[in-house]
Protein backbone atom coordinates (compact mmCIF):
# COMPACT_ATOMS: atom_id res chain seq x y z
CA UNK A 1 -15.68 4.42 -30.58
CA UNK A 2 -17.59 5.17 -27.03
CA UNK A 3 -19.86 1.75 -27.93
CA UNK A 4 -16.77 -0.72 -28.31
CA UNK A 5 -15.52 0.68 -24.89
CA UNK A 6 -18.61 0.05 -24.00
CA UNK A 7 -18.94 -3.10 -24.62
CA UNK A 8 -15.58 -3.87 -23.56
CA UNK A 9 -16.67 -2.54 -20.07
CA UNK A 10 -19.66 -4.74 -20.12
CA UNK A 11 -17.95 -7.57 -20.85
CA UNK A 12 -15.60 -7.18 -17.50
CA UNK A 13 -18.30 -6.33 -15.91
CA UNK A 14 -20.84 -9.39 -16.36
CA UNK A 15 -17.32 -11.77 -16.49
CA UNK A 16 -16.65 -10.55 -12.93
CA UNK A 17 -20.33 -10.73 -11.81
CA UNK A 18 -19.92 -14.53 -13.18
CA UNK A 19 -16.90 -14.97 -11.03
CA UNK A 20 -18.16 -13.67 -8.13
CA UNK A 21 -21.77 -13.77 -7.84
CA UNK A 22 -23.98 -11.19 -5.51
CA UNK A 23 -26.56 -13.24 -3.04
CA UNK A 24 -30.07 -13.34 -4.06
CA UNK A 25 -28.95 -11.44 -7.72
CA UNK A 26 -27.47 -13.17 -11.21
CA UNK A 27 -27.54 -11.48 -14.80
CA UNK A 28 -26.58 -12.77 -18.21
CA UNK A 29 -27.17 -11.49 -21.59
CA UNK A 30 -31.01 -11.45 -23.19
CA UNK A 31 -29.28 -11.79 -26.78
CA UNK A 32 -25.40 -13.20 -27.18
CA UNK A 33 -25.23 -10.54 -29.46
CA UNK A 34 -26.38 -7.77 -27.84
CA UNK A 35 -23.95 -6.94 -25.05
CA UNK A 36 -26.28 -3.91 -24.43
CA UNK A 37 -29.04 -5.43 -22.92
CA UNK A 38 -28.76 -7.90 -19.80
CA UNK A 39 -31.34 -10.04 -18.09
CA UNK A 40 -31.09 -9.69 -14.55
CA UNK A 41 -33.22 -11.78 -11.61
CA UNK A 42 -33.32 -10.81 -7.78
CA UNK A 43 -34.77 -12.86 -5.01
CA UNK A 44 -36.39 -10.74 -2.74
CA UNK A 45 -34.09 -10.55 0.46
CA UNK A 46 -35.30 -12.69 3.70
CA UNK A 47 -37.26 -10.87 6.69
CA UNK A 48 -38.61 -8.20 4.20
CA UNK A 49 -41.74 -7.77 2.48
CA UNK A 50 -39.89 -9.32 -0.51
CA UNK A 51 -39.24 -12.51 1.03
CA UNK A 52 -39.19 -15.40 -1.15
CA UNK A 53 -39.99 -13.44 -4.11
CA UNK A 54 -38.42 -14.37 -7.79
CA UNK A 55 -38.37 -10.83 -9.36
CA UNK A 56 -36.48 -10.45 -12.93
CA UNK A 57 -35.75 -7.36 -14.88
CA UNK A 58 -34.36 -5.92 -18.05
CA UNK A 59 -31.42 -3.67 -17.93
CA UNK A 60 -30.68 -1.58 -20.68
CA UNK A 61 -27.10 -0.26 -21.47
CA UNK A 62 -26.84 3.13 -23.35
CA UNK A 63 -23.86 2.82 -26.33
CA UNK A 64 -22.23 5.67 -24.29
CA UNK A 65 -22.00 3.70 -20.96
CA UNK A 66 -20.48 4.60 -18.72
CA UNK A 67 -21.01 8.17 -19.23
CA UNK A 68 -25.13 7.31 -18.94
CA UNK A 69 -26.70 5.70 -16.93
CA UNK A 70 -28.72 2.08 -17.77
CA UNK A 71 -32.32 2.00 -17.25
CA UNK A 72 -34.23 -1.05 -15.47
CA UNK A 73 -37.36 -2.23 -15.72
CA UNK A 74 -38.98 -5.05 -13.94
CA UNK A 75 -40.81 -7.58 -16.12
CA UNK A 76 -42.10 -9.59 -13.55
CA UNK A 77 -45.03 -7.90 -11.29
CA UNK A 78 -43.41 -5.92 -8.47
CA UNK A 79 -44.44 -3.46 -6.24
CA UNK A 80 -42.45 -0.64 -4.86
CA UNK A 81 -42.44 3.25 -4.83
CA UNK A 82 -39.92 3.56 -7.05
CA UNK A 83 -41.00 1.05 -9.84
CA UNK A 84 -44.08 2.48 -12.21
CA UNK A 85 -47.23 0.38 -13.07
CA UNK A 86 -44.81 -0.97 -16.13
CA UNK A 87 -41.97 -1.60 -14.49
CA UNK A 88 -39.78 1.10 -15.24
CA UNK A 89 -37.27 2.10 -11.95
CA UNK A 90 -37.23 5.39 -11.35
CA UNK A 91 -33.83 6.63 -8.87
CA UNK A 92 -32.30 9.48 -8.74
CA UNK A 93 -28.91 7.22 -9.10
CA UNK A 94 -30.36 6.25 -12.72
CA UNK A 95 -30.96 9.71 -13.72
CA UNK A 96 -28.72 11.07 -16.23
CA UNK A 97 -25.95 13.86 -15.13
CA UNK A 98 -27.19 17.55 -15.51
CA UNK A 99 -29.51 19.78 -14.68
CA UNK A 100 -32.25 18.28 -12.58
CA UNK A 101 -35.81 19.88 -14.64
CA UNK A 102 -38.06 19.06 -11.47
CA UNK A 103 -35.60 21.00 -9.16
CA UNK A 104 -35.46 18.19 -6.52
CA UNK A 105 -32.69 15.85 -6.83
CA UNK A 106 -28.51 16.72 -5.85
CA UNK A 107 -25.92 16.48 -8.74
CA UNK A 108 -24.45 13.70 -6.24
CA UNK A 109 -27.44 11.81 -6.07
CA UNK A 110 -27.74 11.42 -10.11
CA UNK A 111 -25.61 9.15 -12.55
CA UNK A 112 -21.61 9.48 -12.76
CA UNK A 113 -19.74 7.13 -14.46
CA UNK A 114 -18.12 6.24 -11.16
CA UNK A 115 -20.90 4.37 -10.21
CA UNK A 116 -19.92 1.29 -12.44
């Protein structure tokens, strides 16, 4: 049940993302049948040390989104202190809801389903 709402909210979402596109950012599906997995490319935003950078990116959907969060990871080379040597993002907006085991992140900073 929670992975055909799921994929019913995924749907909307990458229909309205289609519709009304985000500068420098565009998405679309890495399988047409796998609604769970998107491929997503961002050009790096002018005056910033991304400039003119082509950076793409896997997003993986959990079946219980929204409840959990997606993870991202970067399959082109990027460099920033949140992305690991292989590409996995690490925020504390893509952590799961719960306890926190390192101690240092807010409930508010970590995943809700809010934040679709």
């Amino acid at each position: 049940m929670a992975a055909s709402q799921a994929i019913l909210l995924l749907q909307k979402q990458l229909r309205d993302l289609c519709k009304k596109p985000v500068d420098g950012f565009s998405a679309g599906l890495v399988d047409e049948t796998d609604m769970f997995e998107w491929s997503v490319s961002i050009i790096g935003p002018p005056d910033t040390l991304y400039d003119g950078g082509f950076f793409n990116a896997i997003m993986s959907f959990p079946k219980n989104y929204p409840n959990s969060p997606p993870t991202v990871r970067f399959t082109s080379e990027m460099w920033h202190p949140n992305v690991y040597p292989d590409g996995k993002v690490c925020i504390s907006i893509l952590h799961p809801p719960g306890d926190d085991p390192n101690g240092y992140e807010l409930a508010t900073e970590r995943w809700t389903p809010v934040h679709t």
